[in-house]
PDB file of N, CA and C in Angstrom:
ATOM      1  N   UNK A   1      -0.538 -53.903   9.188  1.00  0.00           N
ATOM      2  CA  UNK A   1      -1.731 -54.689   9.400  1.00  0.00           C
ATOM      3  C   UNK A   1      -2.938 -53.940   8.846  1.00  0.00           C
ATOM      4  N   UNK A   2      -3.743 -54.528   7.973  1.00  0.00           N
ATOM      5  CA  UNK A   2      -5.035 -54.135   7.587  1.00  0.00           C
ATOM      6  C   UNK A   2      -6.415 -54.364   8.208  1.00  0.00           C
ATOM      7  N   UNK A   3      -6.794 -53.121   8.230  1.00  0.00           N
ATOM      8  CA  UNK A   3      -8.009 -52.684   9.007  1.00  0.00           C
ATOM      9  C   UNK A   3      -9.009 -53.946   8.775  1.00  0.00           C
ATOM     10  N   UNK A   4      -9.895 -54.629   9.417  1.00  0.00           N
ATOM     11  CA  UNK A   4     -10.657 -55.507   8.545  1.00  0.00           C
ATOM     12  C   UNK A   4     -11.910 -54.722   8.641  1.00  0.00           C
ATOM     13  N   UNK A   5     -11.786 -53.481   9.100  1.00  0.00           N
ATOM     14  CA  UNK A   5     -13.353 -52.727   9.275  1.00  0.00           C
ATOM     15  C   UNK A   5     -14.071 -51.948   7.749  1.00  0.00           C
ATOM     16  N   UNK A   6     -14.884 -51.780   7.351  1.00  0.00           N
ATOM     17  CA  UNK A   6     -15.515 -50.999   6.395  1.00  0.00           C
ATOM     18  C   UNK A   6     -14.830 -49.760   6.121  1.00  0.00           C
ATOM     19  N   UNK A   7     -14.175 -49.331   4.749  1.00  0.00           N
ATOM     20  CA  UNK A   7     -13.387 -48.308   4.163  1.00  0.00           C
ATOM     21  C   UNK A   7     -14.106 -46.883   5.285  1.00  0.00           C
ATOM     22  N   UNK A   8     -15.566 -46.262   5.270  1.00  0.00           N
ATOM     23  CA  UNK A   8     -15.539 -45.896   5.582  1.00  0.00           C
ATOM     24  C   UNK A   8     -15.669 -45.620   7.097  1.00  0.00           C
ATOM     25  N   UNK A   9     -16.158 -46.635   7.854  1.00  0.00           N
ATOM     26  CA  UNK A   9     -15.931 -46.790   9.191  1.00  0.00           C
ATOM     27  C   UNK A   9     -14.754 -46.559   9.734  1.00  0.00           C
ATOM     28  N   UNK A  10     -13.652 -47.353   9.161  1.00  0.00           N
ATOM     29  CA  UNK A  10     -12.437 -46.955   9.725  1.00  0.00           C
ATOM     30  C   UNK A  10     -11.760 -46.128   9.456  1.00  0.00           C
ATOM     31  N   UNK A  11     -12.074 -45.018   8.150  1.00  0.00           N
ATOM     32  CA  UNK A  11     -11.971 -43.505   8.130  1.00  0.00           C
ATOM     33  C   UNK A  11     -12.240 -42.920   9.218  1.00  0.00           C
ATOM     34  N   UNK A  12     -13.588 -42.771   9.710  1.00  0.00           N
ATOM     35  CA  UNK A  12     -14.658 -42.011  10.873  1.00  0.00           C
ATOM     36  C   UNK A  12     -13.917 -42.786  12.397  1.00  0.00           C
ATOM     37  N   UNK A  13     -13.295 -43.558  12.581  1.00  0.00           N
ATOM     38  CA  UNK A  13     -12.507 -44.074  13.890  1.00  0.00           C
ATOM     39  C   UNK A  13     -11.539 -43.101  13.976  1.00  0.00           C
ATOM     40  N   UNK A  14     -10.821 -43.559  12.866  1.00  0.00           N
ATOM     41  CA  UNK A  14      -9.101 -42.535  12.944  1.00  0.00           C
ATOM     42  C   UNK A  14      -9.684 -41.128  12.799  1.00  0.00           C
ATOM     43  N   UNK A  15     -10.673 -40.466  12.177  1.00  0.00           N
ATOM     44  CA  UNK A  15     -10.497 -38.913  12.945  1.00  0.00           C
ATOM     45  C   UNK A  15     -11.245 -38.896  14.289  1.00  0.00           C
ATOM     46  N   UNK A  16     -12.369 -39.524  14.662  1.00  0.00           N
ATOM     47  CA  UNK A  16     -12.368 -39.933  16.031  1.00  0.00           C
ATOM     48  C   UNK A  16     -10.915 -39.689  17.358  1.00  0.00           C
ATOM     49  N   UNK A  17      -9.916 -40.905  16.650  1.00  0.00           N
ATOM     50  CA  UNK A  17      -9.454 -41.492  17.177  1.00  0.00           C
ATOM     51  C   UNK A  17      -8.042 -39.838  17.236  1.00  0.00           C
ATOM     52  N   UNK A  18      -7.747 -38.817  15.880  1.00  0.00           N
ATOM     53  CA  UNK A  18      -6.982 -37.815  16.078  1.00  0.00           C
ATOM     54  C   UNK A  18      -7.879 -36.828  17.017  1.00  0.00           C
ATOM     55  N   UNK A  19      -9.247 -36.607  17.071  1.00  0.00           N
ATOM     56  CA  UNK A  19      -9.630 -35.193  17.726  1.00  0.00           C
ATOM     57  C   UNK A  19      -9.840 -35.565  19.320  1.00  0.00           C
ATOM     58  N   UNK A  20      -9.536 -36.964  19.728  1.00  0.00           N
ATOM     59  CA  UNK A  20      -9.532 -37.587  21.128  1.00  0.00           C
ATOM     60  C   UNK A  20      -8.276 -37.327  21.203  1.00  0.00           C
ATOM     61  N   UNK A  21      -6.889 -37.247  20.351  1.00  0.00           N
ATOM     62  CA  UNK A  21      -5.468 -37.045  20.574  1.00  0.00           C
ATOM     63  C   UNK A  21      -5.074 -35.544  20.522  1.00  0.00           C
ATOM     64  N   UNK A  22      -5.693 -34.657  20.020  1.00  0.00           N
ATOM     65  CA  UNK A  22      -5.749 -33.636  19.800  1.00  0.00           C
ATOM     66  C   UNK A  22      -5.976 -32.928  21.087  1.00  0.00           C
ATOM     67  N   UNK A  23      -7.551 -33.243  21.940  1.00  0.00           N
ATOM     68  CA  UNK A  23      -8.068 -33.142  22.788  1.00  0.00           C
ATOM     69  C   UNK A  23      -7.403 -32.944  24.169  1.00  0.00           C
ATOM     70  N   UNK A  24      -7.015 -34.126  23.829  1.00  0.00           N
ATOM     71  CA  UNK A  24      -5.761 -34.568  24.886  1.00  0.00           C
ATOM     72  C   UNK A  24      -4.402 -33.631  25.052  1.00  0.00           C
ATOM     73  N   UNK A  25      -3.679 -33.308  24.215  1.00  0.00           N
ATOM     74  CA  UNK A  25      -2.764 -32.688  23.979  1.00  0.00           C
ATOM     75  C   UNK A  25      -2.828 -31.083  24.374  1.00  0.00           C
ATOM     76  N   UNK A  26      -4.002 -30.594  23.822  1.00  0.00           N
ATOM     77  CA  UNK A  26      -4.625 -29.486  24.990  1.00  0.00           C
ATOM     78  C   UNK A  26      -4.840 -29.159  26.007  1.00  0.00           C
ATOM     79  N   UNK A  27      -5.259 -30.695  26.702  1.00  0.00           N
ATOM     80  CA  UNK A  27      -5.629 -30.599  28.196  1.00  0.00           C
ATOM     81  C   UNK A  27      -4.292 -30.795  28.698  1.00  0.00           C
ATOM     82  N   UNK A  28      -3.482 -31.806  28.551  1.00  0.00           N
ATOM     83  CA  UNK A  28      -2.297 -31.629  29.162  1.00  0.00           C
ATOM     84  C   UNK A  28      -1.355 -30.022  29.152  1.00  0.00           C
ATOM     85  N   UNK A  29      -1.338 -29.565  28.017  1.00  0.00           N
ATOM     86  CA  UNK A  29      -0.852 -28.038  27.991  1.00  0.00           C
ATOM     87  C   UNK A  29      -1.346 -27.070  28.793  1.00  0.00           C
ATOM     88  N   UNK A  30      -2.743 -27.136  29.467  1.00  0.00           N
ATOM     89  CA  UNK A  30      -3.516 -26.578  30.129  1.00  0.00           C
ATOM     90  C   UNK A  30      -2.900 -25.732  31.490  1.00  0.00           C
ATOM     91  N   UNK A  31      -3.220 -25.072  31.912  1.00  0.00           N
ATOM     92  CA  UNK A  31      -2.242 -24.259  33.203  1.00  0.00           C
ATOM     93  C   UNK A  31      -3.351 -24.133  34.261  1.00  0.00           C
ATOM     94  N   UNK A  32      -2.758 -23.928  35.593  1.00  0.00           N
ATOM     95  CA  UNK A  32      -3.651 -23.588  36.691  1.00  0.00           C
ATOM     96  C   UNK A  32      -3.311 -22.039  36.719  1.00  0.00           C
ATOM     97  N   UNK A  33      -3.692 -21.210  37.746  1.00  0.00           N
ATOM     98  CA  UNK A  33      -3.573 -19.796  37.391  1.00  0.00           C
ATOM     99  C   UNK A  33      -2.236 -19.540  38.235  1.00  0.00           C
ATOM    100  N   UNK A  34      -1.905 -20.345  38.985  1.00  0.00           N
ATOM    101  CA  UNK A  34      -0.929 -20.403  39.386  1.00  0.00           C
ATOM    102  C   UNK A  34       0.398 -20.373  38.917  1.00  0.00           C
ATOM    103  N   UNK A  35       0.379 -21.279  37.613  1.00  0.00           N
ATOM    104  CA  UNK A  35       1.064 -21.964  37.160  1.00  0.00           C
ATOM    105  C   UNK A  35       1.249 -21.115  35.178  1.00  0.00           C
ATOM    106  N   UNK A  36       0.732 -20.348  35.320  1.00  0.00           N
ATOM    107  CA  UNK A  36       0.152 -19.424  34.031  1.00  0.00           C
ATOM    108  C   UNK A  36       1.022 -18.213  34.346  1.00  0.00           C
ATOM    109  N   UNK A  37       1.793 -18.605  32.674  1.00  0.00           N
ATOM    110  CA  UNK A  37       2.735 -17.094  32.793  1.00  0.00           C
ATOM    111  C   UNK A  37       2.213 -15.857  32.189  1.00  0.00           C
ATOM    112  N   UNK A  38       2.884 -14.924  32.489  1.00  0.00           N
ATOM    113  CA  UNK A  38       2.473 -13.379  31.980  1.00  0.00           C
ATOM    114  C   UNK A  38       2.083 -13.454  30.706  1.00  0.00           C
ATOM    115  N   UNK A  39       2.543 -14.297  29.716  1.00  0.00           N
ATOM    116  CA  UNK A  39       2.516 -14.070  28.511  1.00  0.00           C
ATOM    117  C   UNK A  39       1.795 -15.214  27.575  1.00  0.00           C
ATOM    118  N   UNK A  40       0.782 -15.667  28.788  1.00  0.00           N
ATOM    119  CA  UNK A  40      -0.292 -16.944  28.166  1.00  0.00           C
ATOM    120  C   UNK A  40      -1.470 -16.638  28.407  1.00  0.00           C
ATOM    121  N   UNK A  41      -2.171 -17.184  27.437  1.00  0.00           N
ATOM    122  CA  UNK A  41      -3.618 -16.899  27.052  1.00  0.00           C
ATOM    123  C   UNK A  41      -4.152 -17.258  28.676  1.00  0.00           C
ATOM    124  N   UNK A  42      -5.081 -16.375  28.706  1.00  0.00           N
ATOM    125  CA  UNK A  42      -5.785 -16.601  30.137  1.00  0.00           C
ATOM    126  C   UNK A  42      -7.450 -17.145  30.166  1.00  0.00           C
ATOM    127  N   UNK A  43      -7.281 -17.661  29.009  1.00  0.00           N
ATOM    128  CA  UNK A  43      -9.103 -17.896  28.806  1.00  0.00           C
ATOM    129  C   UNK A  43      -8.943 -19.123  29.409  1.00  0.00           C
ATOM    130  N   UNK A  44     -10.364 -19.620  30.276  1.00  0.00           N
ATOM    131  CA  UNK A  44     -10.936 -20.279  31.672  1.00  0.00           C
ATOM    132  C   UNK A  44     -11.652 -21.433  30.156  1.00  0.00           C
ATOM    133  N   UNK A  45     -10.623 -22.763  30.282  1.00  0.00           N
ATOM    134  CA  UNK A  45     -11.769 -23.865  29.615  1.00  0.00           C
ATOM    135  C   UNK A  45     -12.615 -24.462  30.899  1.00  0.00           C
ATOM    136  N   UNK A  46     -14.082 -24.380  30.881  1.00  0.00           N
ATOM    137  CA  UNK A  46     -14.843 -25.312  31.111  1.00  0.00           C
ATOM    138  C   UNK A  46     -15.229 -23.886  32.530  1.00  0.00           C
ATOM    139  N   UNK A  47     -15.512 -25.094  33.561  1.00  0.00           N
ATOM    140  CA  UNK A  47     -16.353 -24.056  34.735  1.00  0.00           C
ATOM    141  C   UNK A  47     -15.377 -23.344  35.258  1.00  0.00           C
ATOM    142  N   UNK A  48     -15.527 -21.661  35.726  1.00  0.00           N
ATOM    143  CA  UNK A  48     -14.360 -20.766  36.273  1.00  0.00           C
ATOM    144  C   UNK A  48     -14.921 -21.050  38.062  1.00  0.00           C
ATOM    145  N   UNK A  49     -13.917 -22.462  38.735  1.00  0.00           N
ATOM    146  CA  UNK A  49     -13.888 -22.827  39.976  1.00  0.00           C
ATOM    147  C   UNK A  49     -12.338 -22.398  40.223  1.00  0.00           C
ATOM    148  N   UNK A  50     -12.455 -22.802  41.465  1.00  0.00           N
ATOM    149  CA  UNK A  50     -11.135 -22.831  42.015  1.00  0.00           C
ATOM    150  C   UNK A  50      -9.838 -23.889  41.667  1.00  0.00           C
ATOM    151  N   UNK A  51     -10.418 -24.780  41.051  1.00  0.00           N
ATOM    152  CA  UNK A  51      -9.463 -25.849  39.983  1.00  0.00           C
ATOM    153  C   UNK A  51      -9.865 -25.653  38.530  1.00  0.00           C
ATOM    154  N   UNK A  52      -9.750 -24.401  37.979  1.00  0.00           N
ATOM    155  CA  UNK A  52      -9.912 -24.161  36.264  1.00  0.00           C
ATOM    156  C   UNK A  52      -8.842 -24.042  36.357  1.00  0.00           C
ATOM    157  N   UNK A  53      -8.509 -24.731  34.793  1.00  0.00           N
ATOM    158  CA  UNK A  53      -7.736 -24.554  33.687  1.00  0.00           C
ATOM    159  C   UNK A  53      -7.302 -23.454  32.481  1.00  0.00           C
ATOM    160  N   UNK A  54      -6.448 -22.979  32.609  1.00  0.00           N
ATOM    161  CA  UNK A  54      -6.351 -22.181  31.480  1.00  0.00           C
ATOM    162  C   UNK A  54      -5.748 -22.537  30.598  1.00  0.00           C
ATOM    163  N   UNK A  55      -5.844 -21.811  29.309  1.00  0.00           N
ATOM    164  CA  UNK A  55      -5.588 -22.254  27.745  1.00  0.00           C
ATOM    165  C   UNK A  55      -3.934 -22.609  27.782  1.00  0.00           C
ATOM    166  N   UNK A  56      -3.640 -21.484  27.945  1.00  0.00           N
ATOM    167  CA  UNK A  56      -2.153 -21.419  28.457  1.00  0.00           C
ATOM    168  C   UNK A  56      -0.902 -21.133  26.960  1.00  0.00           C
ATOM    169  N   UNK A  57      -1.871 -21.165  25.710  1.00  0.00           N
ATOM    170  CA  UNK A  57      -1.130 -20.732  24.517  1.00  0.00           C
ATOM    171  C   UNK A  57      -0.474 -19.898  24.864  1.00  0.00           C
ATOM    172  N   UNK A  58       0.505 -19.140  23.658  1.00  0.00           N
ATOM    173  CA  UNK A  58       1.073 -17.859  23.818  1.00  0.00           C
ATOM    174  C   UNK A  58       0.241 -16.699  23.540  1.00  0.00           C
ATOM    175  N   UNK A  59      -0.238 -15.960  24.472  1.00  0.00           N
ATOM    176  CA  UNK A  59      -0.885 -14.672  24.026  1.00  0.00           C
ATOM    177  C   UNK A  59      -0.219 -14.050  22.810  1.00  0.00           C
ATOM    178  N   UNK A  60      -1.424 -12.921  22.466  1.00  0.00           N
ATOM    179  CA  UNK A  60      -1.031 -11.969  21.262  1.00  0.00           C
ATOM    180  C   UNK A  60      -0.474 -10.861  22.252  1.00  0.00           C
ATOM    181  N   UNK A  61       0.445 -10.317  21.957  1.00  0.00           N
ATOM    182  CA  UNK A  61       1.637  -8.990  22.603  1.00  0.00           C
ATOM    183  C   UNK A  61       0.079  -8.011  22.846  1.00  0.00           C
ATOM    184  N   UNK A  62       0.135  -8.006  24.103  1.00  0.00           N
ATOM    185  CA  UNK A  62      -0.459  -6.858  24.774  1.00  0.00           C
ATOM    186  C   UNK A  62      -1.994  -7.115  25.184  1.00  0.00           C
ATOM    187  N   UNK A  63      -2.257  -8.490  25.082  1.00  0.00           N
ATOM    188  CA  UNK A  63      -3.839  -9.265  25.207  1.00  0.00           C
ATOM    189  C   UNK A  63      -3.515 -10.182  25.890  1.00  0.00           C
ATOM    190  N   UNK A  64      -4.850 -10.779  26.540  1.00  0.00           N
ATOM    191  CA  UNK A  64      -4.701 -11.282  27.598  1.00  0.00           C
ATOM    192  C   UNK A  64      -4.864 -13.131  26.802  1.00  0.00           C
ATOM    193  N   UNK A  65      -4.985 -13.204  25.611  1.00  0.00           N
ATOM    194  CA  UNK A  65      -5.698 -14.165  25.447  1.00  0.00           C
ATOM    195  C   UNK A  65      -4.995 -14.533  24.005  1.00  0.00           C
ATOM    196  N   UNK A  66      -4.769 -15.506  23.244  1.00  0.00           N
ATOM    197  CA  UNK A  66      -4.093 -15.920  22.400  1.00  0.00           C
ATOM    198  C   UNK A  66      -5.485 -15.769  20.690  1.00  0.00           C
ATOM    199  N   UNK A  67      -4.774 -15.593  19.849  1.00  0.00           N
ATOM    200  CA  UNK A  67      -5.193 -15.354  18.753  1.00  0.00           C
ATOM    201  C   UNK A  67      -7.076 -15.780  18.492  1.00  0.00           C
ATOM    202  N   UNK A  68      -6.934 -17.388  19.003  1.00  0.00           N
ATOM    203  CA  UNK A  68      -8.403 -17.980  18.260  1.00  0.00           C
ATOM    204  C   UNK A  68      -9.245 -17.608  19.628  1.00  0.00           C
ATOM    205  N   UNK A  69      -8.920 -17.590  21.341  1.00  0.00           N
ATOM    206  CA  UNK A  69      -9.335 -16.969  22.044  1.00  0.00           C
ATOM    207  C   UNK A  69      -9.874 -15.573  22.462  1.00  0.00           C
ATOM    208  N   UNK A  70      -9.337 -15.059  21.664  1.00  0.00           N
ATOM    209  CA  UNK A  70      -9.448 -13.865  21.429  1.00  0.00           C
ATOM    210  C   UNK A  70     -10.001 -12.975  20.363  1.00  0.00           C
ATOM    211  N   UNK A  71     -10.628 -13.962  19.193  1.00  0.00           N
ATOM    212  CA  UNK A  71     -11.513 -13.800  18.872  1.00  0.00           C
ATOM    213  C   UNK A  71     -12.974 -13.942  19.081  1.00  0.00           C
ATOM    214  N   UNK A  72     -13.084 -15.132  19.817  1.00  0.00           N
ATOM    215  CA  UNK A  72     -14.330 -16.085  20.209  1.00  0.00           C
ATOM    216  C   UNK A  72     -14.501 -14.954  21.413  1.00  0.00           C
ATOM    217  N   UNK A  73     -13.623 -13.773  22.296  1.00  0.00           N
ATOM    218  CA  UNK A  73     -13.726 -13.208  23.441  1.00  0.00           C
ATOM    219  C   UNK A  73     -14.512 -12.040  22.906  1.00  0.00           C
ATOM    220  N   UNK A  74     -14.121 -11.507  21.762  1.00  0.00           N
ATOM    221  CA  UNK A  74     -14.273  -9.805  21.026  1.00  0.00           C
ATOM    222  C   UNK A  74     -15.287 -10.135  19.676  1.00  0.00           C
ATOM    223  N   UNK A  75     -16.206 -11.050  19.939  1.00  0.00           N
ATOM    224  CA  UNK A  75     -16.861 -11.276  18.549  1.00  0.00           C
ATOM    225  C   UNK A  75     -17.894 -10.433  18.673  1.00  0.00           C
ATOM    226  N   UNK A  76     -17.946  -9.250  17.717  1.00  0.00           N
ATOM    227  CA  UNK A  76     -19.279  -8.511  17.791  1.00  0.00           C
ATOM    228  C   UNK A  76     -20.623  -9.331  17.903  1.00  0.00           C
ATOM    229  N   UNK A  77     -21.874  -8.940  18.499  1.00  0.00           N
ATOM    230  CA  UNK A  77     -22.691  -9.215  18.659  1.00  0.00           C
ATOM    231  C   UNK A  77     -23.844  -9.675  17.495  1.00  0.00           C
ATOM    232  N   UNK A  78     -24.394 -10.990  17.650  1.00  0.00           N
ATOM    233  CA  UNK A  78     -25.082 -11.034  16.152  1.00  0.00           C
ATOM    234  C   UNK A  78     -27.000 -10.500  16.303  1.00  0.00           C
ATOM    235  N   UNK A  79     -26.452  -9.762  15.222  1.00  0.00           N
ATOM    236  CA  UNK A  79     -27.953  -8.821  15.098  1.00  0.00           C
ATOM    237  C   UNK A  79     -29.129 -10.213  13.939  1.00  0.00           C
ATOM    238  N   UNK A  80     -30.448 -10.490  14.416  1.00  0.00           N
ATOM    239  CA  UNK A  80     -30.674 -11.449  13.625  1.00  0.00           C
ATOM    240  C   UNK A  80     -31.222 -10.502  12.408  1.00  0.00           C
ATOM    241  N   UNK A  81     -31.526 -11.370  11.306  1.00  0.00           N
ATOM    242  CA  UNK A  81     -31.934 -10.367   9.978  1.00  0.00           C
ATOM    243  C   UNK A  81     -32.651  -9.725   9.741  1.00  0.00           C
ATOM    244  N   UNK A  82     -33.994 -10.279  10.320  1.00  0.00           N
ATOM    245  CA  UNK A  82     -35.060  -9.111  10.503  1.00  0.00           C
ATOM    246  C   UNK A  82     -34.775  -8.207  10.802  1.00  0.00           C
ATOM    247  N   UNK A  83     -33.921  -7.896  12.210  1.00  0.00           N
ATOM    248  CA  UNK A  83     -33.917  -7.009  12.435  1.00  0.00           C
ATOM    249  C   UNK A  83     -32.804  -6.216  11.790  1.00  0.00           C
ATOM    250  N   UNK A  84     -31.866  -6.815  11.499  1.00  0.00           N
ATOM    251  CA  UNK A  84     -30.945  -6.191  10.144  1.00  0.00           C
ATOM    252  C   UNK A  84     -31.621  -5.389   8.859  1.00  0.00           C
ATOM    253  N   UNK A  85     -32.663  -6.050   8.911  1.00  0.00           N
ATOM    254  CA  UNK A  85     -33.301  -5.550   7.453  1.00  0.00           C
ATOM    255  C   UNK A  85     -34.579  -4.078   8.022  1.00  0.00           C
ATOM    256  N   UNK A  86     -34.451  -3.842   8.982  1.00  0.00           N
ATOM    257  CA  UNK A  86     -35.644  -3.194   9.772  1.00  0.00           C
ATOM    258  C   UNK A  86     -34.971  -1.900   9.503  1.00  0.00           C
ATOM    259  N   UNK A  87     -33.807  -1.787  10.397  1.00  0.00           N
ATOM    260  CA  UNK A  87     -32.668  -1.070  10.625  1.00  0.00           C
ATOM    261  C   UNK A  87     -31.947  -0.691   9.186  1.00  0.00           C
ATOM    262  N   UNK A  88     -31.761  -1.300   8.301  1.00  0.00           N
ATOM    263  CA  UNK A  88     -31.633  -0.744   6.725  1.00  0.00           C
ATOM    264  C   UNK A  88     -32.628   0.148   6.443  1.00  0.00           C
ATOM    265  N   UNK A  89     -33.630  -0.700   6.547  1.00  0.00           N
ATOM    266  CA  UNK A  89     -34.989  -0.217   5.505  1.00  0.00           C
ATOM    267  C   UNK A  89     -35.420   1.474   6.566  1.00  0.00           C
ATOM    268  N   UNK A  90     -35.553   1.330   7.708  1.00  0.00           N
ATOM    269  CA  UNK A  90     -35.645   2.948   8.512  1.00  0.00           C
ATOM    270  C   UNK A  90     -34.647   3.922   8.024  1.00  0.00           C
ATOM    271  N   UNK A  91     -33.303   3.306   7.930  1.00  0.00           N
ATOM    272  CA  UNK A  91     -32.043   4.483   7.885  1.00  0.00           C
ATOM    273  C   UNK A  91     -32.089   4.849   6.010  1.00  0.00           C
ATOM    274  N   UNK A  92     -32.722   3.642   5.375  1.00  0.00           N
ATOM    275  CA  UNK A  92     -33.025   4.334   3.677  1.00  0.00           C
ATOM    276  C   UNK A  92     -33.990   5.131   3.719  1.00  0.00           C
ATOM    277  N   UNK A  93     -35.026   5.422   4.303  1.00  0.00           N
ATOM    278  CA  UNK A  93     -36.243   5.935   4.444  1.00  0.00           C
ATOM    279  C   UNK A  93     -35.408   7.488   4.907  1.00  0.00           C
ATOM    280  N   UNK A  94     -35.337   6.855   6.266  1.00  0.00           N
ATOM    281  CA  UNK A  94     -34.405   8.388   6.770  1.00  0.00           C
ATOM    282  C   UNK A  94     -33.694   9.662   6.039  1.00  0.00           C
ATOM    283  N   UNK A  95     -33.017   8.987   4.907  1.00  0.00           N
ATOM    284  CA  UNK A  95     -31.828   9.284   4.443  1.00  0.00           C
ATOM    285  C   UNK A  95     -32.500  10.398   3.220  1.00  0.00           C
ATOM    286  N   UNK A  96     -32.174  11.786   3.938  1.00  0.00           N
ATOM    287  CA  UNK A  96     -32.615  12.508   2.285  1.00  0.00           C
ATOM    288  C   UNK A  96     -32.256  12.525   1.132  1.00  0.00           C
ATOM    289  N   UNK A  97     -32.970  12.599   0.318  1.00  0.00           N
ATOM    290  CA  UNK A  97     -32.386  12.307  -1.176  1.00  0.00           C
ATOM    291  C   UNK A  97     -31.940  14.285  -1.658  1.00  0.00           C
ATOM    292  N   UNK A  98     -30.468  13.620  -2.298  1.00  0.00           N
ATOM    293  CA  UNK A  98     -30.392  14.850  -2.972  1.00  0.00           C
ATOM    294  C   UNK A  98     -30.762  15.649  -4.143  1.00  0.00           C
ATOM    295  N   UNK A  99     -31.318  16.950  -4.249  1.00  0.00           N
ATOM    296  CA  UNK A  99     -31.876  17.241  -4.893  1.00  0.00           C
ATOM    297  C   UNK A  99     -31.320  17.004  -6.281  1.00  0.00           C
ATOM    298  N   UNK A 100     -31.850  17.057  -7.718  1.00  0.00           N
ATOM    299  CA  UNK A 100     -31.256  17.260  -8.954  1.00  0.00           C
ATOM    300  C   UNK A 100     -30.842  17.920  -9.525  1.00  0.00           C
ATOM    301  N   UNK A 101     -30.121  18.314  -9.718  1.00  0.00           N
ATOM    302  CA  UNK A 101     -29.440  19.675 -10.347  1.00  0.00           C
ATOM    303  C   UNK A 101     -29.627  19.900 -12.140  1.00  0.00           C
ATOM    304  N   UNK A 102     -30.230  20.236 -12.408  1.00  0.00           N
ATOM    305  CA  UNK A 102     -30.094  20.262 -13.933  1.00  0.00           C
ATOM    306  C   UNK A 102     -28.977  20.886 -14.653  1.00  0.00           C
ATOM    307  N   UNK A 103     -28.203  20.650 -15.596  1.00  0.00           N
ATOM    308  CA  UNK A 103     -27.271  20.995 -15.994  1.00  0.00           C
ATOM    309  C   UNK A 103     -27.647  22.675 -16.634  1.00  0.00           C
ATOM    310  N   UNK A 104     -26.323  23.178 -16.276  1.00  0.00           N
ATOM    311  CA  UNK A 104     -26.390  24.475 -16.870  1.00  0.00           C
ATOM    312  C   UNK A 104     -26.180  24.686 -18.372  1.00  0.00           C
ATOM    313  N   UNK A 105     -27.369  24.979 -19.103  1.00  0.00           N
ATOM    314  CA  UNK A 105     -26.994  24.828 -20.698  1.00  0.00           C
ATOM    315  C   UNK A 105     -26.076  25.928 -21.468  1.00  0.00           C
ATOM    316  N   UNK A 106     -25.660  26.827 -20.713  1.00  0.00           N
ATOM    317  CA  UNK A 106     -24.463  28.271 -21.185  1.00  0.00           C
ATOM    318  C   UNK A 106     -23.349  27.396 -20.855  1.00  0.00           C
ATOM    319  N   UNK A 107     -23.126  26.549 -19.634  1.00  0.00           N
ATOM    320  CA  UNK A 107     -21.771  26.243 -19.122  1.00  0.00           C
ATOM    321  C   UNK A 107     -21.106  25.018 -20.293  1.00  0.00           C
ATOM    322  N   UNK A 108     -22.416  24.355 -21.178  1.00  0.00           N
ATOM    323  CA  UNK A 108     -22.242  23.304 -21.765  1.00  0.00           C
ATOM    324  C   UNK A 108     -21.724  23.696 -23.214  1.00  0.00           C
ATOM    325  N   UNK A 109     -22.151  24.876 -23.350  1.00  0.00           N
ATOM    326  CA  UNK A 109     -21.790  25.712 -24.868  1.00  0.00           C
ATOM    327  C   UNK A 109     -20.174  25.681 -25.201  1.00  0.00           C
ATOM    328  N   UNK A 110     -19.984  25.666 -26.620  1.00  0.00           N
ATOM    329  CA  UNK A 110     -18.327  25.435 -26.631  1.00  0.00           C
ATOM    330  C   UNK A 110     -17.663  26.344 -27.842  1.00  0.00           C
ATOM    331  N   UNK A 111     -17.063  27.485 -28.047  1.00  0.00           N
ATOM    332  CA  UNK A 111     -17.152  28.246 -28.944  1.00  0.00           C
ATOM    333  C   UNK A 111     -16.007  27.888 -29.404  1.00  0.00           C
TER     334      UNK A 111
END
């Protein structure tokens, strides 16, 4: 059966319509802490109450938390640019320059 909706409208439904199935498929996989084995991601979706959910993927061997969790857990901190560029520009300043050495003109001689 053909869509009678606009080519691209009914593009923008159906991924709608997969990241609501997607969605879904997560939440059902979801674990109580109860119910969460040794060897599943332990990251808390949504509020950490007494009825949270956990991710419940397979952890990475020896972490508490599964691959994409566990990045989003350990993401270094973002420095904004200014101050990125502050922190360059002090530690170039800082940084002594080494002296020049002029070449030795006996060592350059070639008999």
């Amino acid at each position: 059966m053909r869509s009678r909706l606009r080519p691209g409208l009914d593009a923008g439904l159906r991924r709608i319509c997969s990241i609501i199935a997607h969605n879904l498929r997560r939440l059902l996989d979801m674990k109580t802490l109860t119910d969460l084995g040794w060897n599943e991601c332990k990251f808390i979706e949504g509020e950490p109450d007494a009825d949270a959910l956990f991710c419940a993927e397979p952890a990475i061997a020896g972490r508490p938390y599964c691959a994409r969790h566990h990045a989003r857990a350990y993401k270094a901190p973002m420095i904004p640019r200014s101050l990125a560029a502050k922190i360059r520009h002090t530690a170039d300043a800082e940084t002594p320059k080494a002296p020049r050495v002029e070449p030795d003109i006996a060592s350059e001689v070639v008999f």
